[in-house]
Protein backbone atom coordinates (compact mmCIF):
# COMPACT_ATOMS: atom_id res chain seq x y z
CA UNK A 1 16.55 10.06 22.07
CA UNK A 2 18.39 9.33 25.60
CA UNK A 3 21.50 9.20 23.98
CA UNK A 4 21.48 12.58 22.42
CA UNK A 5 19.61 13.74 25.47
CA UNK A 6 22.41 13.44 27.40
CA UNK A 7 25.48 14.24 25.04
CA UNK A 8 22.94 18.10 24.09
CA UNK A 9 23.16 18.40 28.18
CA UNK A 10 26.82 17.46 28.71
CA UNK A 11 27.36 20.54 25.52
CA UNK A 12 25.45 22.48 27.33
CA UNK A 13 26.95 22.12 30.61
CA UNK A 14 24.19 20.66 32.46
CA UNK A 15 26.95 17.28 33.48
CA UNK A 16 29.89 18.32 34.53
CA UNK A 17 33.36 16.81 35.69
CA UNK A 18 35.39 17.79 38.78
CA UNK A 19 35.50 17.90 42.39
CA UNK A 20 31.94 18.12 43.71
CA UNK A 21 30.01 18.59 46.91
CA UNK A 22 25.93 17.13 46.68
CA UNK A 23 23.49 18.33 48.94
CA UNK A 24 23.85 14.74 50.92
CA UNK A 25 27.49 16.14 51.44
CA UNK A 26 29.09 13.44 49.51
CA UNK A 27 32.17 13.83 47.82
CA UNK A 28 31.86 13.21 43.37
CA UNK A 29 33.41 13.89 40.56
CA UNK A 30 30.74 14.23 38.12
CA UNK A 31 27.23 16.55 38.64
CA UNK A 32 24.07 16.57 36.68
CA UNK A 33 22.86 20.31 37.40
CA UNK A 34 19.20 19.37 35.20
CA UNK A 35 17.36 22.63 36.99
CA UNK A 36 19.48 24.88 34.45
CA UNK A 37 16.90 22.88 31.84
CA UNK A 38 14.79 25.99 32.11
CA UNK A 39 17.34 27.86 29.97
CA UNK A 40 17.23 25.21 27.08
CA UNK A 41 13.84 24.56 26.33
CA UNK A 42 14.67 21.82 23.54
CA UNK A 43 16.23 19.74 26.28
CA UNK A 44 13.71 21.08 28.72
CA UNK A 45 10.89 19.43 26.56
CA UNK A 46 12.70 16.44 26.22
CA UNK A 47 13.33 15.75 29.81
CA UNK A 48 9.99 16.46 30.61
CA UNK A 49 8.53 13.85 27.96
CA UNK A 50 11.00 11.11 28.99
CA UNK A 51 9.73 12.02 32.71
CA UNK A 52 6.37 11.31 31.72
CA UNK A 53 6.85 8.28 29.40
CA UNK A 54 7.57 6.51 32.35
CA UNK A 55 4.44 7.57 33.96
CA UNK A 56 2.14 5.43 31.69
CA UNK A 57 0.71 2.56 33.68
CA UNK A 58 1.11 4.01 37.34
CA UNK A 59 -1.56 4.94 39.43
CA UNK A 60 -2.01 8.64 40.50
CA UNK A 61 -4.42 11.61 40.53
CA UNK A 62 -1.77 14.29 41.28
CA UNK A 63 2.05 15.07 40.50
CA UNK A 64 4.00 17.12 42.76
CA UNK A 65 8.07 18.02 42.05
CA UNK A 66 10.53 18.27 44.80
CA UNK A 67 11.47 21.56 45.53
CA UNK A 68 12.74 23.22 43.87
CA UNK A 69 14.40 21.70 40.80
CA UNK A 70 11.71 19.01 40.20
CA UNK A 71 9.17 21.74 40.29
CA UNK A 72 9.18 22.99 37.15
CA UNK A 73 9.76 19.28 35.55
CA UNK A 74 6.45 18.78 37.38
CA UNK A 75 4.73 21.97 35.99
CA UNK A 76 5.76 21.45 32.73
CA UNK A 77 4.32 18.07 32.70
CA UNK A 78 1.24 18.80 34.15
CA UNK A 79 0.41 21.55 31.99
CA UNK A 80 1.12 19.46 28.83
CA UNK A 81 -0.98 16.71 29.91
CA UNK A 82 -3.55 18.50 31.95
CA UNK A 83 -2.44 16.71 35.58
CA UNK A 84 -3.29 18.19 38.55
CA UNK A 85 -0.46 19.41 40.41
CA UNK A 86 0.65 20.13 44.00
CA UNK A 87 3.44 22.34 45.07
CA UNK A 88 4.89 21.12 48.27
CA UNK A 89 6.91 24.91 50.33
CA UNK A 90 10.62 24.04 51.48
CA UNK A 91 8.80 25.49 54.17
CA UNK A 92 5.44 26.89 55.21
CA UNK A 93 4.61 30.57 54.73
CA UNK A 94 4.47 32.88 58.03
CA UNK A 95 1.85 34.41 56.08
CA UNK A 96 -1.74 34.43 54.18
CA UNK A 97 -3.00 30.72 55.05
CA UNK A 98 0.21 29.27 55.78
CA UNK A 99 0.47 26.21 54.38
CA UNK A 100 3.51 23.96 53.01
CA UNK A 101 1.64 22.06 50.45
CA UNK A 102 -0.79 24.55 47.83
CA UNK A 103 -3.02 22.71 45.40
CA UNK A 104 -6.28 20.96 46.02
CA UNK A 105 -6.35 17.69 46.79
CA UNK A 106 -8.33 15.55 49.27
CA UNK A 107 -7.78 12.58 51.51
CA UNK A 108 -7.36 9.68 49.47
CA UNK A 109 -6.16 10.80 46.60
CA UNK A 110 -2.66 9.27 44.90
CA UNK A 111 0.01 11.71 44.36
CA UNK A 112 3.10 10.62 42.20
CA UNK A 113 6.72 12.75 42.88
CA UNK A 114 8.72 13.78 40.07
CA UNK A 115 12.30 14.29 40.64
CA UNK A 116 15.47 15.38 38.86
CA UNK A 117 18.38 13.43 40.62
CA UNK A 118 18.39 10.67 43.33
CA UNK A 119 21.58 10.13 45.50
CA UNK A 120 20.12 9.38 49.05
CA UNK A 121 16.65 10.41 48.86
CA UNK A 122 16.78 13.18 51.58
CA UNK A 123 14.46 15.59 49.88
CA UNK A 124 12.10 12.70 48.47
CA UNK A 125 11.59 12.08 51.57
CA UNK A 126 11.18 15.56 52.97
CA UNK A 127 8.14 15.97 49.81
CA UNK A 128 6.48 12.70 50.77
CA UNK A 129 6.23 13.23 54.37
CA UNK A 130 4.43 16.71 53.61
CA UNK A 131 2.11 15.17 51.27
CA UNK A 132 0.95 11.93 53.51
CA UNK A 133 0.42 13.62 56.29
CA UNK A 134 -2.38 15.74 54.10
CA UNK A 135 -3.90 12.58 53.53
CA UNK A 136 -2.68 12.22 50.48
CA UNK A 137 -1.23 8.60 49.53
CA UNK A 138 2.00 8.10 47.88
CA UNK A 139 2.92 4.82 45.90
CA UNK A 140 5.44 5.69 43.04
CA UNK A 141 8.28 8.39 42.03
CA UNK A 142 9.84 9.26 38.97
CA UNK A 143 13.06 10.25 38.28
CA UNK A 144 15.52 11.42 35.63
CA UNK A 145 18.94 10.19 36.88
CA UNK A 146 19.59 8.01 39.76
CA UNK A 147 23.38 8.18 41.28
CA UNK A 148 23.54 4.65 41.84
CA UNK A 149 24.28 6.37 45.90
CA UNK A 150 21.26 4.67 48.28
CA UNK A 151 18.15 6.82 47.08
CA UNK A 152 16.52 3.31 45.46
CA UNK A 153 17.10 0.88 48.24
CA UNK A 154 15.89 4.07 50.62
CA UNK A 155 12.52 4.62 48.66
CA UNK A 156 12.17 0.73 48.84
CA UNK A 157 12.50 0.58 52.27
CA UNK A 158 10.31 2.83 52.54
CA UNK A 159 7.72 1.32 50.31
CA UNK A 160 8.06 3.30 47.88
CA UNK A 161 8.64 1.91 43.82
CA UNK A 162 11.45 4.37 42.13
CA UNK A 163 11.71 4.87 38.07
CA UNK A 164 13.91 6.25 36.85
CA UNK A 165 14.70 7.28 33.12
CA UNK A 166 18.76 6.59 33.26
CA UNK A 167 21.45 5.70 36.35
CA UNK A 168 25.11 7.53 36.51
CA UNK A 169 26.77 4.34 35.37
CA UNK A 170 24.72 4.79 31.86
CA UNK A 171 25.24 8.63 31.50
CA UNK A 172 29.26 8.00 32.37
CA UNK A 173 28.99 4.95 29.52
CA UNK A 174 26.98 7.16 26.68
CA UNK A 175 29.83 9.83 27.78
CA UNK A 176 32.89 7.88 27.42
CA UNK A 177 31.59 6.51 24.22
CA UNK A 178 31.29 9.11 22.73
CA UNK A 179 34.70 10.85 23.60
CA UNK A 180 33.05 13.83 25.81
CA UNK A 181 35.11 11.92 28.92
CA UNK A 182 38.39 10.22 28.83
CA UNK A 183 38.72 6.71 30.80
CA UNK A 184 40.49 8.81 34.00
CA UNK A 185 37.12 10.60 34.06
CA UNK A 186 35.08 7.75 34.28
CA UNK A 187 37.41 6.06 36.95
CA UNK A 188 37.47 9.37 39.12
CA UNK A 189 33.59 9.56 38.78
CA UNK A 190 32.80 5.91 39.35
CA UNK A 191 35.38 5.55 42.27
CA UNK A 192 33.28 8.13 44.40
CA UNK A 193 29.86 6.60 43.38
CA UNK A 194 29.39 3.73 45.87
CA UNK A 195 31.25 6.03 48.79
């Protein structure tokens, strides 16, 4: 299911190869853009099961996505398995009651973060501090692709546990396997990983 997973998003132009600026401002050749999901709802529903597969066993009362990609992972999810959700602002409203995080929840309660793609951990982090200092405690996240760029060894530190359902070394592999990529590709893209 992985497998095809990724070579319906690589047809679809959800990875892409070239020359590539992330939101952490490092340089790579290859991007995972998963928030166009929303326009293929086969791969959409996929993502959002494989997100949620490795959900089984944690602890949690709440999900919340990163904004705003993760958002409607999280949504999608919660709707389909009747999860309460929060939805944490990129920032808070100047208006109505103001707040950055919209849901109920009380102190206490676990939340777990869904997110698409991990490279540092920047916005993770951003979404966690939100949602702690409501009270609200946070143990585990779950991803969809982890860059292999930091974003782990930051959520350990941090004492947080990251899953996540495939790393950039495995979605180059399926890739080159199956003759999407040539061997130049994968070099360019795995050159700029650990930088």
């Amino acid at each position: 299911m992985l497998e095809k997973l990724i070579l319906d998003m690589y047809d679809v132009g959800m990875i892409k190869f070239g020359e590539f600026t992330l939101k952490s401002g490092k340089q790579s050749y290859v991007y995972a853009d998963i928030r166009t999901a929303i326009s293929h709802p086969t791969i959409f529903t996929t993502l959002c099961d494989l997100l949620y597969s490795k959900m089984t066993g944690l602890n949690y009362d709440l999900i919340c996505g990163v904004p705003y990609s993760a958002l409607t992972f999280a949504s999608g999810i919660a709707y389909a398995h009747k999860i309460p959700m929060l939805l944490k602002r990129k920032e808070a409203k100047d208006y109505g009651t103001k707040k950055i995080l919209e849901g109920n929840y009380k102190s206490g309660d676990r939340c777990l973060i869904i997110e698409d793609v991990i490279t540092t951990g920047m916005s993770i982090s951003e979404t966690t501090t939100v949602i702690e200092e409501a009270g609200v405690k946070v143990s585990d996240i779950v991803c969809f692709v982890d860059r292999n760029q930091g974003g782990r060894e930051r959520m350990q530190s941090q004492g947080y546990t990251l899953h996540s359902i495939i790393d950039l070394y495995q979605l180059i592999d399926i890739l080159l396997e199956h003759g999407k990529i040539s061997t130049e590709d994968k070099a360019k893209a795995v050159a700029l990983i650990g930088v």
